[in-house]
PDB file of N, CA and C in Angstrom:
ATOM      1  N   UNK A   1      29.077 -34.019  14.775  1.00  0.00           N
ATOM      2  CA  UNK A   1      28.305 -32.832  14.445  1.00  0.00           C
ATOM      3  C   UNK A   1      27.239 -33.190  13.412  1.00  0.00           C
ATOM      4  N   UNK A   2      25.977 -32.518  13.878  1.00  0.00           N
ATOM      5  CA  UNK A   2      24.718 -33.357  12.229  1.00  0.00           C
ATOM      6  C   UNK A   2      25.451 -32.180  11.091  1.00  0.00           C
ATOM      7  N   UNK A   3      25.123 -32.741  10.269  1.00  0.00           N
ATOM      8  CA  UNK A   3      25.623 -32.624   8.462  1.00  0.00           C
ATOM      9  C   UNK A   3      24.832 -31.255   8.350  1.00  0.00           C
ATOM     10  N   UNK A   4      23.524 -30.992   8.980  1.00  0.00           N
ATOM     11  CA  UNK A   4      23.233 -29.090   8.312  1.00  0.00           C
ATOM     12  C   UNK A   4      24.306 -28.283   9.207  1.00  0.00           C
ATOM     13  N   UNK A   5      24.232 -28.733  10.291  1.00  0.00           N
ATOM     14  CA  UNK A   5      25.995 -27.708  10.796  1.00  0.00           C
ATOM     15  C   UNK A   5      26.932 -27.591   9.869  1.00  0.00           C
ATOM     16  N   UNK A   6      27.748 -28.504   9.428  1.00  0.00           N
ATOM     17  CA  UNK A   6      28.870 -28.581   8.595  1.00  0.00           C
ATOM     18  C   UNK A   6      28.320 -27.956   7.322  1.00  0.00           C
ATOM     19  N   UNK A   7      27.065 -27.892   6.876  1.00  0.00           N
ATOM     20  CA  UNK A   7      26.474 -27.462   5.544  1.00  0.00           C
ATOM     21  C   UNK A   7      26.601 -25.706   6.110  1.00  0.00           C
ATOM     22  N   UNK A   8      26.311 -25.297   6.636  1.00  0.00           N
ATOM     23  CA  UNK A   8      26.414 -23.981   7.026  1.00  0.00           C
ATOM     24  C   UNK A   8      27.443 -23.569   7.267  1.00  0.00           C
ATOM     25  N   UNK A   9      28.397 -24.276   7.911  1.00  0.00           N
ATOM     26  CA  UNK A   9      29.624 -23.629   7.845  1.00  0.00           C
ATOM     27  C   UNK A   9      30.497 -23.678   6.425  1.00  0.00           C
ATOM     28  N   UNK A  10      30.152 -24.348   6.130  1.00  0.00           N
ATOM     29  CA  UNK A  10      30.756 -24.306   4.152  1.00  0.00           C
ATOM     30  C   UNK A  10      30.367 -23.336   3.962  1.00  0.00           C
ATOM     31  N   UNK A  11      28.901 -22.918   3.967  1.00  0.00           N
ATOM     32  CA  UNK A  11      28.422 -21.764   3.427  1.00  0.00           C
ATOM     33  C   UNK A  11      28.799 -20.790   3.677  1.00  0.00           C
ATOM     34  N   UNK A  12      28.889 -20.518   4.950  1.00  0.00           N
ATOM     35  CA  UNK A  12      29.687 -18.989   5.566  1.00  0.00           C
ATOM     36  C   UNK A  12      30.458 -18.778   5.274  1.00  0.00           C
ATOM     37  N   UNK A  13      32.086 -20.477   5.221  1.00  0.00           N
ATOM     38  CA  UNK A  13      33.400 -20.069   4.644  1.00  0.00           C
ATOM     39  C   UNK A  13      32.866 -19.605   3.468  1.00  0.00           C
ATOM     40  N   UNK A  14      32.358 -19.993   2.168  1.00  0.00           N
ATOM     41  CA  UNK A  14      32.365 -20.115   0.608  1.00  0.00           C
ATOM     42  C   UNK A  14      31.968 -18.097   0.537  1.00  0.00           C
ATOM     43  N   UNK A  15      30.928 -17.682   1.319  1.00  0.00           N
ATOM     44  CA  UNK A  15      30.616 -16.382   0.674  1.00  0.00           C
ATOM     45  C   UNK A  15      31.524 -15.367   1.605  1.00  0.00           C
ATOM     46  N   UNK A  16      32.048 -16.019   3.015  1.00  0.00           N
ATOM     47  CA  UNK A  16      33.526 -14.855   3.075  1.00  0.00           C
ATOM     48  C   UNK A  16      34.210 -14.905   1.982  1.00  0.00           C
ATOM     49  N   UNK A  17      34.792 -16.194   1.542  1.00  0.00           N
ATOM     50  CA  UNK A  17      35.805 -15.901   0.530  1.00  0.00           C
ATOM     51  C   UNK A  17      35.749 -14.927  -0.863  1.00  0.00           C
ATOM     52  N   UNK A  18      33.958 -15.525  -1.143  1.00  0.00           N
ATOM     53  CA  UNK A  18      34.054 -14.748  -2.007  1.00  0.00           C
ATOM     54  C   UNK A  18      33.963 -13.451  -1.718  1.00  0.00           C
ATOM     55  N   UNK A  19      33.412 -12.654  -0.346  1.00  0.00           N
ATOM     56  CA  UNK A  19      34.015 -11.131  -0.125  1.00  0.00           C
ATOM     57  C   UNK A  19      34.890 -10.775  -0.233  1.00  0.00           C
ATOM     58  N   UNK A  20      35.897 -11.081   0.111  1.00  0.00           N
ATOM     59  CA  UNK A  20      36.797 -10.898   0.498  1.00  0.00           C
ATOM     60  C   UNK A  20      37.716 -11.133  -1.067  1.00  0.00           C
ATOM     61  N   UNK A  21      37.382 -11.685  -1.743  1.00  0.00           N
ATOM     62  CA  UNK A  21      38.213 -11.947  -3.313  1.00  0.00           C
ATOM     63  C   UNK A  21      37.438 -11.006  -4.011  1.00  0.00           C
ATOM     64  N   UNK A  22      36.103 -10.088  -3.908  1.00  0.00           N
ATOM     65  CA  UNK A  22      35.547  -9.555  -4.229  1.00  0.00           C
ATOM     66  C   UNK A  22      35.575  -7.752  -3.811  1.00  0.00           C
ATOM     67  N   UNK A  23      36.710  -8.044  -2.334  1.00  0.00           N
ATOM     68  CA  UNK A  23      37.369  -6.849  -2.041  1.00  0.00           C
ATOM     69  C   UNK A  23      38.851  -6.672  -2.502  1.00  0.00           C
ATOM     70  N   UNK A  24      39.231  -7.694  -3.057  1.00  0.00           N
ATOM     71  CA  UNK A  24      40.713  -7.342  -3.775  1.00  0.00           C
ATOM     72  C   UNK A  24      40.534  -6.719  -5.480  1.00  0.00           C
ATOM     73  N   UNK A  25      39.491  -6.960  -6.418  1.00  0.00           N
ATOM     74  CA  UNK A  25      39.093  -6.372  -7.511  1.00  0.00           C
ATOM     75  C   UNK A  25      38.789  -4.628  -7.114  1.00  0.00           C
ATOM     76  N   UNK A  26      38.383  -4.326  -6.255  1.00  0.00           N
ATOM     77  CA  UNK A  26      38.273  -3.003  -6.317  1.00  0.00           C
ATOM     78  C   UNK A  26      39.762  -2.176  -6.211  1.00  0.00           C
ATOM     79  N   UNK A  27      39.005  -1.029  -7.193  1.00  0.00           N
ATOM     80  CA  UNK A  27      40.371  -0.157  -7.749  1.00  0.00           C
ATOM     81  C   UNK A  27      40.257   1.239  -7.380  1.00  0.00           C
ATOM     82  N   UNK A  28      41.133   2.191  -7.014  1.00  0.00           N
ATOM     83  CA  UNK A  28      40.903   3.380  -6.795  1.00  0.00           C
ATOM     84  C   UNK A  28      42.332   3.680  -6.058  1.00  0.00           C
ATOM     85  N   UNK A  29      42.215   4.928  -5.340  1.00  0.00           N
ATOM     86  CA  UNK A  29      43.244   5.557  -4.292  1.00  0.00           C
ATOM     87  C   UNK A  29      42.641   4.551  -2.943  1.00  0.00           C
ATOM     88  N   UNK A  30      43.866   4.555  -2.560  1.00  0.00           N
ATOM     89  CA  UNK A  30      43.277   3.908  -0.301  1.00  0.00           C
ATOM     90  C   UNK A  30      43.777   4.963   0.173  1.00  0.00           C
ATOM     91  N   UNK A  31      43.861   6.406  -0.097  1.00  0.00           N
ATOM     92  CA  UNK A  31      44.210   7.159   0.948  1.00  0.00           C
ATOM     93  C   UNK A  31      43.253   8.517   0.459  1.00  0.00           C
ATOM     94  N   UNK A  32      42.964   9.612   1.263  1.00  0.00           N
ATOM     95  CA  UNK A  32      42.475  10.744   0.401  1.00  0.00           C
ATOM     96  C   UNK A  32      43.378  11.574   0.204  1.00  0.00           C
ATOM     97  N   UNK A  33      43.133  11.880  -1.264  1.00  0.00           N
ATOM     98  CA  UNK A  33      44.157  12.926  -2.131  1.00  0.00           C
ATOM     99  C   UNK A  33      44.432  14.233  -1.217  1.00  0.00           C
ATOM    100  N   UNK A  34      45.965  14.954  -1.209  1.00  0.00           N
ATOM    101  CA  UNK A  34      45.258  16.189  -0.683  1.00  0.00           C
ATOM    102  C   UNK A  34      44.367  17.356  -1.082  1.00  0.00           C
ATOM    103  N   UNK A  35      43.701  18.338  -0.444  1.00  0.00           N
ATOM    104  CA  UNK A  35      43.289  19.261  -1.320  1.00  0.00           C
ATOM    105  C   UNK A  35      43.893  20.064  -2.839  1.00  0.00           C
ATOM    106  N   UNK A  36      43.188  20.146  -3.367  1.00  0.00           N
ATOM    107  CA  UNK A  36      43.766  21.001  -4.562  1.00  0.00           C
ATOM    108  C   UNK A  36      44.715  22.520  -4.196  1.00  0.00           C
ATOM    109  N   UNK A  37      45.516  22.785  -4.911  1.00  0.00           N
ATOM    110  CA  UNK A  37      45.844  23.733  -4.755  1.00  0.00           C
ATOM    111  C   UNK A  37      45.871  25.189  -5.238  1.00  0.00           C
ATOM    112  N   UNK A  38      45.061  26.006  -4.556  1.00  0.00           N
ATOM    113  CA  UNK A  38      44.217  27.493  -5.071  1.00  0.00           C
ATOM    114  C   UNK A  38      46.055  27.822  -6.092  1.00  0.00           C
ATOM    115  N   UNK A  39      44.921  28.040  -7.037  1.00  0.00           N
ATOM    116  CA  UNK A  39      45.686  28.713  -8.565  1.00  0.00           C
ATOM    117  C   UNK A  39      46.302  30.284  -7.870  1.00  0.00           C
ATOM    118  N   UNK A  40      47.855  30.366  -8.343  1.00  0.00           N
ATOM    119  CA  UNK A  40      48.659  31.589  -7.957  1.00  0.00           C
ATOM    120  C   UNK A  40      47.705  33.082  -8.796  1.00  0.00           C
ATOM    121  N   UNK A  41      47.729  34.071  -8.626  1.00  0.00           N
ATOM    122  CA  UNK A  41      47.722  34.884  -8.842  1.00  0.00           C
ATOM    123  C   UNK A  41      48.609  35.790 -10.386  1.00  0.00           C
ATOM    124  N   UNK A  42      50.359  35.171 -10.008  1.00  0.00           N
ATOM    125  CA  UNK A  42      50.855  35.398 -10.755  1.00  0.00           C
ATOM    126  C   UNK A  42      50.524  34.105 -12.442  1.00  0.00           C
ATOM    127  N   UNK A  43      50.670  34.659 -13.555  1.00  0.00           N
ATOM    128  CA  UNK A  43      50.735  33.369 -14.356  1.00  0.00           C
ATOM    129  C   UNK A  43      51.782  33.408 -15.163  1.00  0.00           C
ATOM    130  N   UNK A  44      52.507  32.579 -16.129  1.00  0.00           N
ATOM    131  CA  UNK A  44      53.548  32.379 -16.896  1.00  0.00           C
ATOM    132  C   UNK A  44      52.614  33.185 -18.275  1.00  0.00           C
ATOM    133  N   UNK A  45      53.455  34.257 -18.642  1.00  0.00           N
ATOM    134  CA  UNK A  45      52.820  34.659 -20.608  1.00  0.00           C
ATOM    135  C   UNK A  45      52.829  33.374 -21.423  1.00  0.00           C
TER     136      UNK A  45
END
């Protein structure tokens, strides 16, 4: 295989990885919350 092939494929592996290590730092919920729930009518004094 000539050497800019193999140079490109380094490259492609090197910046998946870093996506992909760059999709494990993100933080939050993975699901959506359910809706809120409308405030009762009645309240505690």
């Amino acid at each position: 295989m000539p050497k800019s092939i193999t140079s490109v494929r380094r490259i492609v592996a090197a910046l998946a990885a870093c996506a992909a290590l760059a999709g494990c730092g993100q933080k939050g919920p993975l699901y959506l919350p359910p809706p809120p729930q409308p405030a009762s009518e009645t309240s505690a004094p």
